[in-house]
C-alpha atoms as a PDB file:
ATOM      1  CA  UNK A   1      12.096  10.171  16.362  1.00  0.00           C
ATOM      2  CA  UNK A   2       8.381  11.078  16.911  1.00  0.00           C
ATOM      3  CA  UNK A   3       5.384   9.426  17.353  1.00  0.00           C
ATOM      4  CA  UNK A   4       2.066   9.403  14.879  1.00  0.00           C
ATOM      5  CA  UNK A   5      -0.732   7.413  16.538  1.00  0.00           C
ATOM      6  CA  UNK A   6       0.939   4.501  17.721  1.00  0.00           C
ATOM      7  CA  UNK A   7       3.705   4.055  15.574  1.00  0.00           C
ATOM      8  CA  UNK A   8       7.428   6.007  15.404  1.00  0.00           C
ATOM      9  CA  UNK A   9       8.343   7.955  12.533  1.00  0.00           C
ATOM     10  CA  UNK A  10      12.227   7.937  11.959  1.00  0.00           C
ATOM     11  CA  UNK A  11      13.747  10.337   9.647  1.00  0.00           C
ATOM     12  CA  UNK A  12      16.599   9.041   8.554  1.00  0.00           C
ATOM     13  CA  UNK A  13      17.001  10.357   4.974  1.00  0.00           C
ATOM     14  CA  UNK A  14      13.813   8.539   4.280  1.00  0.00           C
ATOM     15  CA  UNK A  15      10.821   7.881   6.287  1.00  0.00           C
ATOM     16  CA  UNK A  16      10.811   4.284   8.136  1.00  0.00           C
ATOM     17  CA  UNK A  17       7.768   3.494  10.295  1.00  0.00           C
ATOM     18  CA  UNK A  18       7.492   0.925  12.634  1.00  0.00           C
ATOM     19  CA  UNK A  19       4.434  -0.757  13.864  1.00  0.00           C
ATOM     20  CA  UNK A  20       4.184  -3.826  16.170  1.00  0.00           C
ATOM     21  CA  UNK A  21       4.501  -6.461  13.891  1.00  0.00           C
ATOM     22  CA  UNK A  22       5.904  -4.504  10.629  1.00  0.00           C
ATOM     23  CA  UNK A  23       8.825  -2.103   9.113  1.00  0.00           C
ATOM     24  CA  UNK A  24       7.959   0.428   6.295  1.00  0.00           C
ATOM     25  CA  UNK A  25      10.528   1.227   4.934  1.00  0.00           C
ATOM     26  CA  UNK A  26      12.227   3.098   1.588  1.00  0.00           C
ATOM     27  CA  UNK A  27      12.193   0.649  -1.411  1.00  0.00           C
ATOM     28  CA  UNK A  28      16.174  -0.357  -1.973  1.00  0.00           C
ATOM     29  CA  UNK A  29      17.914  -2.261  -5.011  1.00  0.00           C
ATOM     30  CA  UNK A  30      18.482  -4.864  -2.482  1.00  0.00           C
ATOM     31  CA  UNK A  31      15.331  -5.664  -2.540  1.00  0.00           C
ATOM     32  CA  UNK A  32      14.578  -6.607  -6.230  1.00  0.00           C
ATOM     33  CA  UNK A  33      15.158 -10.290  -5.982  1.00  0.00           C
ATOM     34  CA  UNK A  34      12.656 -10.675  -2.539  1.00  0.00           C
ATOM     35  CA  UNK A  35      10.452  -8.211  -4.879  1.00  0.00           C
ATOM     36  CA  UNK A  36      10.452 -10.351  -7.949  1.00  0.00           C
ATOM     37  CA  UNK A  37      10.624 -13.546  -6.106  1.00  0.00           C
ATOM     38  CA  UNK A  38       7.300 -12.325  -4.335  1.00  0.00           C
ATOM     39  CA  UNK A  39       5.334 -10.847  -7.039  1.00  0.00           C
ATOM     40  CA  UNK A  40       5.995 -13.849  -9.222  1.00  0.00           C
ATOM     41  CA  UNK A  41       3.154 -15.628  -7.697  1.00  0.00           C
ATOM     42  CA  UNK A  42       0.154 -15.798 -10.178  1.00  0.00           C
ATOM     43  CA  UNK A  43      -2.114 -15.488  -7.327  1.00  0.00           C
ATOM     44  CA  UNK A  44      -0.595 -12.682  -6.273  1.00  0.00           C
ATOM     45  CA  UNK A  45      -0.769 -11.176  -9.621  1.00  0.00           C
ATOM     46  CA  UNK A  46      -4.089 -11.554 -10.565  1.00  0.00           C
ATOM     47  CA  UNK A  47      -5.989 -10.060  -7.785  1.00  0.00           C
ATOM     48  CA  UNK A  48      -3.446  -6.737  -8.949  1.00  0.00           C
ATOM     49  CA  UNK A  49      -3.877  -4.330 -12.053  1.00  0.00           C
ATOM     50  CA  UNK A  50      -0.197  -3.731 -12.578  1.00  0.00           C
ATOM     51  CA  UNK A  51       1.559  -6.832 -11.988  1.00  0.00           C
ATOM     52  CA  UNK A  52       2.681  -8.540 -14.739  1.00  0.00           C
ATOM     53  CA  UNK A  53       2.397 -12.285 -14.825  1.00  0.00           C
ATOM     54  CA  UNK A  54       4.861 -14.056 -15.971  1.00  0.00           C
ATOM     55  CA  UNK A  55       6.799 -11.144 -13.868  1.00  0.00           C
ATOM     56  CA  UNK A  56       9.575 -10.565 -16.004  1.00  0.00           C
ATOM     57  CA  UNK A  57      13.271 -11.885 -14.685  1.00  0.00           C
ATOM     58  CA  UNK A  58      15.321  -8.863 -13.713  1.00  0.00           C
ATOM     59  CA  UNK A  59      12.409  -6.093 -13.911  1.00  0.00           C
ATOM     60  CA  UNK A  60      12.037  -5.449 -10.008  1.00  0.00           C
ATOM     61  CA  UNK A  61      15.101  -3.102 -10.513  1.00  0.00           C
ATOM     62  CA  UNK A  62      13.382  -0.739 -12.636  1.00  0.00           C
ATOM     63  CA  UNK A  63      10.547  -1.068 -10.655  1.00  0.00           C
ATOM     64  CA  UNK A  64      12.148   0.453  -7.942  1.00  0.00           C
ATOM     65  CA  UNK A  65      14.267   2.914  -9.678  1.00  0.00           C
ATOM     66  CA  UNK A  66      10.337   3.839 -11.259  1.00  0.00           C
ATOM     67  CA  UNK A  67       9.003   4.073  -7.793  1.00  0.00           C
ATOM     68  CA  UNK A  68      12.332   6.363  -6.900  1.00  0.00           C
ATOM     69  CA  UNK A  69      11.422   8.696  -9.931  1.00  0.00           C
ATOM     70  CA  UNK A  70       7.293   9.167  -8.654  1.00  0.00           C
ATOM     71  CA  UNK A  71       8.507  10.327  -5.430  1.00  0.00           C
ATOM     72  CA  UNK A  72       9.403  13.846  -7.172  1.00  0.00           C
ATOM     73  CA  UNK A  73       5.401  14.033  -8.049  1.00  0.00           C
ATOM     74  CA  UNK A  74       4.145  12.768  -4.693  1.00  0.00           C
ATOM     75  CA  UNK A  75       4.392   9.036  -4.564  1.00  0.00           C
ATOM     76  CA  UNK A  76       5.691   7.202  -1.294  1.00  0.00           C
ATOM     77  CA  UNK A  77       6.176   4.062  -1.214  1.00  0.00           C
ATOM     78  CA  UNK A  78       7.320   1.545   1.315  1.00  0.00           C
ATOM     79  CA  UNK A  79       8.761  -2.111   1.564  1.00  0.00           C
ATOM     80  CA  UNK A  80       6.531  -3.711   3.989  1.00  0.00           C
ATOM     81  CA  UNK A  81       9.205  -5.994   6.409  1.00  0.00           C
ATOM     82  CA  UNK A  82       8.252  -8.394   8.807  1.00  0.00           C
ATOM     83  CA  UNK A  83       9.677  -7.871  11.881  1.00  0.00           C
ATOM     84  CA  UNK A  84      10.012 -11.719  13.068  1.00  0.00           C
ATOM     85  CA  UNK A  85      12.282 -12.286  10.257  1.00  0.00           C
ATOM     86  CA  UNK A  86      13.233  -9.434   8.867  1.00  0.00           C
ATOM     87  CA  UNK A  87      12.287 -10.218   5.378  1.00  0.00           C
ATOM     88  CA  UNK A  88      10.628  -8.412   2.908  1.00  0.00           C
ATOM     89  CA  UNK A  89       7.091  -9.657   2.175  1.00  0.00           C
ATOM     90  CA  UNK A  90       5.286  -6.819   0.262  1.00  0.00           C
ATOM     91  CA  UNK A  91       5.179  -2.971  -0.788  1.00  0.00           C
ATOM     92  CA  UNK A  92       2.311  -0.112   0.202  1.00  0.00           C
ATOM     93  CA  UNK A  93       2.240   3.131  -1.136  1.00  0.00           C
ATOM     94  CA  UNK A  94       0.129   6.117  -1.126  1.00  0.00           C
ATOM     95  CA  UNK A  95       0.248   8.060  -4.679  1.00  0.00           C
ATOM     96  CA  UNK A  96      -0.774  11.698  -3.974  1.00  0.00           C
ATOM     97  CA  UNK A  97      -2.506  13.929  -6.142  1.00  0.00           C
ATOM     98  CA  UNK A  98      -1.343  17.677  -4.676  1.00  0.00           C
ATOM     99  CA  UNK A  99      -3.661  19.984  -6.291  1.00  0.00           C
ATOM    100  CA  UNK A 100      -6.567  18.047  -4.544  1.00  0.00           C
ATOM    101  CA  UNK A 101      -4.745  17.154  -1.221  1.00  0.00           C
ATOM    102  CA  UNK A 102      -6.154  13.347  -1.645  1.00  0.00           C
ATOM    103  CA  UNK A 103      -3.933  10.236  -1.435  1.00  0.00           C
ATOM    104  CA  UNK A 104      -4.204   6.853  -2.764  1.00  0.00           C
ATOM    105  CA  UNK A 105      -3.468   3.945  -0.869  1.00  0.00           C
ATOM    106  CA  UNK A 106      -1.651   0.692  -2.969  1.00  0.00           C
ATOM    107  CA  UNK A 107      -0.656  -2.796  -1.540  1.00  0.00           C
ATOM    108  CA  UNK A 108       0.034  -6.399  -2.315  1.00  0.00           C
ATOM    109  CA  UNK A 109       1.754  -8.785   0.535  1.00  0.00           C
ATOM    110  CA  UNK A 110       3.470 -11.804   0.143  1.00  0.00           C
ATOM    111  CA  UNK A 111       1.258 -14.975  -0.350  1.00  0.00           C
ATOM    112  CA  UNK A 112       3.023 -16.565   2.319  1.00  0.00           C
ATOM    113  CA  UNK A 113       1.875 -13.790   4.912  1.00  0.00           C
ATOM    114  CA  UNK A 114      -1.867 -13.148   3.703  1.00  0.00           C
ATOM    115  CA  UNK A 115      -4.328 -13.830   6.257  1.00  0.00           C
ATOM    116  CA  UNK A 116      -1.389 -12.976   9.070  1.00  0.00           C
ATOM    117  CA  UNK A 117      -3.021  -8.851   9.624  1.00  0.00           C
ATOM    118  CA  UNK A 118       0.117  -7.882   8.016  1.00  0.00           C
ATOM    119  CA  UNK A 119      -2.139  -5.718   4.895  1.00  0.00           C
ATOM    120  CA  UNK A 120      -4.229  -4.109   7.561  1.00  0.00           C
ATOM    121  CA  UNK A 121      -1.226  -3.105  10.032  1.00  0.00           C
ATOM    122  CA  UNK A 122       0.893  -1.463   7.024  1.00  0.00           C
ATOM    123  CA  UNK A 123      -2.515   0.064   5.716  1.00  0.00           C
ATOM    124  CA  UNK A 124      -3.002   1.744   9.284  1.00  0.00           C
ATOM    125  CA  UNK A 125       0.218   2.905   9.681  1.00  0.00           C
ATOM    126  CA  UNK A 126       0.350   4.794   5.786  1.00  0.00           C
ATOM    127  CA  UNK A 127      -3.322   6.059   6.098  1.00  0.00           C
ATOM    128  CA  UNK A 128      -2.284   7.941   9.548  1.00  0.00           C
ATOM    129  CA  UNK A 129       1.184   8.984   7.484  1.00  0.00           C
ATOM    130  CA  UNK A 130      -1.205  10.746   4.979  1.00  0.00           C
ATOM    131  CA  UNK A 131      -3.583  12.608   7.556  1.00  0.00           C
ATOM    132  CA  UNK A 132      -0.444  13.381  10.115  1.00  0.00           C
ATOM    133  CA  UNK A 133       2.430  13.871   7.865  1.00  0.00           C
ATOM    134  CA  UNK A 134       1.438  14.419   4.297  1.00  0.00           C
ATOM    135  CA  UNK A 135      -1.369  16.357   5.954  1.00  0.00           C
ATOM    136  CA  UNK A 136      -3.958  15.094   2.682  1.00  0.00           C
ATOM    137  CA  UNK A 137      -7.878  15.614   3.132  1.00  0.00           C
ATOM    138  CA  UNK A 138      -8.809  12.269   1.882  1.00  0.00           C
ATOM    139  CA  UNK A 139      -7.110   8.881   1.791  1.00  0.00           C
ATOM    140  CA  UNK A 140      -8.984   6.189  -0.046  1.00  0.00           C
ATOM    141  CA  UNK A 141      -8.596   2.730  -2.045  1.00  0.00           C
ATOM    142  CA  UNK A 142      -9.798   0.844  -4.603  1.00  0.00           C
ATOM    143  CA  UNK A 143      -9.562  -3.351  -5.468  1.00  0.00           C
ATOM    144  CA  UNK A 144     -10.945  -5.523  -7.238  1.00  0.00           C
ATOM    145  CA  UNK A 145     -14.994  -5.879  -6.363  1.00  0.00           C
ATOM    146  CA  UNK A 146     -13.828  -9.965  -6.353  1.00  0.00           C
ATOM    147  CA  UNK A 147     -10.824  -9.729  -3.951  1.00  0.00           C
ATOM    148  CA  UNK A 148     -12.322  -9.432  -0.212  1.00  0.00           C
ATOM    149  CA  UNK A 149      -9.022  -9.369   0.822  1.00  0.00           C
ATOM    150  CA  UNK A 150      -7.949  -6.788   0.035  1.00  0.00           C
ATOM    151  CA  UNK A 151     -10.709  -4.800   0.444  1.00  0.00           C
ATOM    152  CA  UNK A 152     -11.626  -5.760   4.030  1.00  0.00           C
ATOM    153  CA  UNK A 153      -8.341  -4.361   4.467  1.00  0.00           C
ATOM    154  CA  UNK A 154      -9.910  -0.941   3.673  1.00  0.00           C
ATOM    155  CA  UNK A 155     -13.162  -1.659   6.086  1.00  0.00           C
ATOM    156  CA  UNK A 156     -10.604  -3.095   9.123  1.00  0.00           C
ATOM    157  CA  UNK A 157      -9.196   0.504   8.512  1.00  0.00           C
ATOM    158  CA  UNK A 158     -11.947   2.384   8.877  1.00  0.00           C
ATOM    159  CA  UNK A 159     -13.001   3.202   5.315  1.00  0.00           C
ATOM    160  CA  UNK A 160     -16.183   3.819   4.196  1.00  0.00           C
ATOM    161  CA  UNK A 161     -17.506   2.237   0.771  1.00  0.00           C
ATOM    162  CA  UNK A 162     -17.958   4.658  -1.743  1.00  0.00           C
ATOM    163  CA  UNK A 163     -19.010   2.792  -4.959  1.00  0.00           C
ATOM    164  CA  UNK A 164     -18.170   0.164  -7.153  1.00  0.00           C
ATOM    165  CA  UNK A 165     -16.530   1.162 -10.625  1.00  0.00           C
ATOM    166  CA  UNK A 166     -18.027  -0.930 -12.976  1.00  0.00           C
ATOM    167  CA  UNK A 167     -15.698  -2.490 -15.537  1.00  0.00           C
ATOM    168  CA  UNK A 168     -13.266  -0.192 -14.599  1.00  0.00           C
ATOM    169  CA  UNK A 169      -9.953  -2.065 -14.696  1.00  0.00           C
ATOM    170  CA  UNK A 170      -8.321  -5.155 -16.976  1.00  0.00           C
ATOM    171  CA  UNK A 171      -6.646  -8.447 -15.976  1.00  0.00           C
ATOM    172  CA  UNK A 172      -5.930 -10.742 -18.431  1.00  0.00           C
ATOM    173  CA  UNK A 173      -7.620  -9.479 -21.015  1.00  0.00           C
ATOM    174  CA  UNK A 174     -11.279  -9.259 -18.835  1.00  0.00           C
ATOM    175  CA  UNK A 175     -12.626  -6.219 -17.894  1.00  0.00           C
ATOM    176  CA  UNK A 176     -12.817  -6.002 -14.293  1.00  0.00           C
ATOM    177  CA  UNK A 177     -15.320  -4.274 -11.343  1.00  0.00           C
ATOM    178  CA  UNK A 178     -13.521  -2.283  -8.743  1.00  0.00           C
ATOM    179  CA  UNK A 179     -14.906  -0.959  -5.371  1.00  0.00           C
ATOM    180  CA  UNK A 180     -13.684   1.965  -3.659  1.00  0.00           C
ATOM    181  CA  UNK A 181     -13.634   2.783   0.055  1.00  0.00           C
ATOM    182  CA  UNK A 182     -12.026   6.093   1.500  1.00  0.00           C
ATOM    183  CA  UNK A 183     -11.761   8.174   4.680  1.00  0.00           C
ATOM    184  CA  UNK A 184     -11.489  12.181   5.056  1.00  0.00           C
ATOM    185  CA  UNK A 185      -9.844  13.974   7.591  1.00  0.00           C
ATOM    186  CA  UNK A 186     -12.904  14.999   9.602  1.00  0.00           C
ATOM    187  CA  UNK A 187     -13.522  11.797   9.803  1.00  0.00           C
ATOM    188  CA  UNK A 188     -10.287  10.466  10.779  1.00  0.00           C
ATOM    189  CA  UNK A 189     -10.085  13.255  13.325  1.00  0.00           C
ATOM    190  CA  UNK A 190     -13.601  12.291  14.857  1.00  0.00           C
ATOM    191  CA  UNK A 191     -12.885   8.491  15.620  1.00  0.00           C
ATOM    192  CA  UNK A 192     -10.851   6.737  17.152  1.00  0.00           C
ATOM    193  CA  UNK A 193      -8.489   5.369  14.777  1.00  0.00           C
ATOM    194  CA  UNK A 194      -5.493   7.961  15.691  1.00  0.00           C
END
């Protein structure tokens, strides 16, 4: 066990941070029904680009085994569990593109637990796991220009805004305005968020 910033780093075949509140943790079969039972939520869903809504019964298994295969090109991806109760209440993962040493941070919690930190304390903890571990040059994020949710996640973080996409994504058949915020390492290394 090791420290990164303020949280522990367990290797135990598979990354698991812990943070005050949180667990991040690998993604198991276990978890499809708390997965599906979660991301069934249309308000959930529609603040999202790639969940489906109605989500279909019996899908969060190949979800997984999906998020399984991307590791091998640089995706890692974490249940987010609550420490309280122990229960799964969303997934965050940063999707890595190599050649450019940048990272991509991805979320959705629970709609039970929004509005509880919860986003912002997994976001933390995976941004530092990019600069310390995965040792990337940038880390950034991008959500729907509508969904201040989730992207005062990104300015609680210490991301900068870098644009809005215009029309950029789809939902339901309307075309959709993201914003993107990200950080680079000399900027992580010159504040305070370490």
């Amino acid at each position: 066990m090791y420290i990164i910033g303020k949280y522990y780093l367990f290797l135990d075949g598979g990354d698991t941070m812990e943070t005050e509140n949180l667990i991040l943790r690998r993604l198991q079969l276990d978890d499809a029904e708390r997965v599906e039972e979660l991301a069934s939520d249309y308000e959930l869903a529609k603040t999202t680009l790639y969940i489906p809504h109605p989500y279909p019964k019996g899908s969060a298994v190949d979800f997984i085994k999906k998020v399984w295969q991307g590791e091998e090109t640089g995706l890692v991806t974490f249940a987010i569990v609550e420490k309280e109760s122990k229960s799964l209440i969303g997934v965050i993962n940063i999707n890595q593109t190599l050649a450019f040493k940048r990272g991509e941070l991805g979320y959705w919690i629970g709609r039970p637990y929004w509005g509880k930190g919860y986003g912002t304390e997994a976001a933390k903890a995976v941004m530092e796991y990019g600069f310390e571990e995965l040792q990337l040059n940038k880390v950034f994020a991008g959500a729907f220009a509508e969904n201040p949710g989730s992207w005062r996640i990104m300015e609680k973080i210490g991301m900068k805004h870098e644009g809005i996409w215009r029309q950029h994504g789809m939902r339901d058949g309307k075309f959709i305005d993201l914003t993107y915020y990200g950080l680079l390492r000399e900027e992580y290394e010159e504040s305070n968020l370490k």
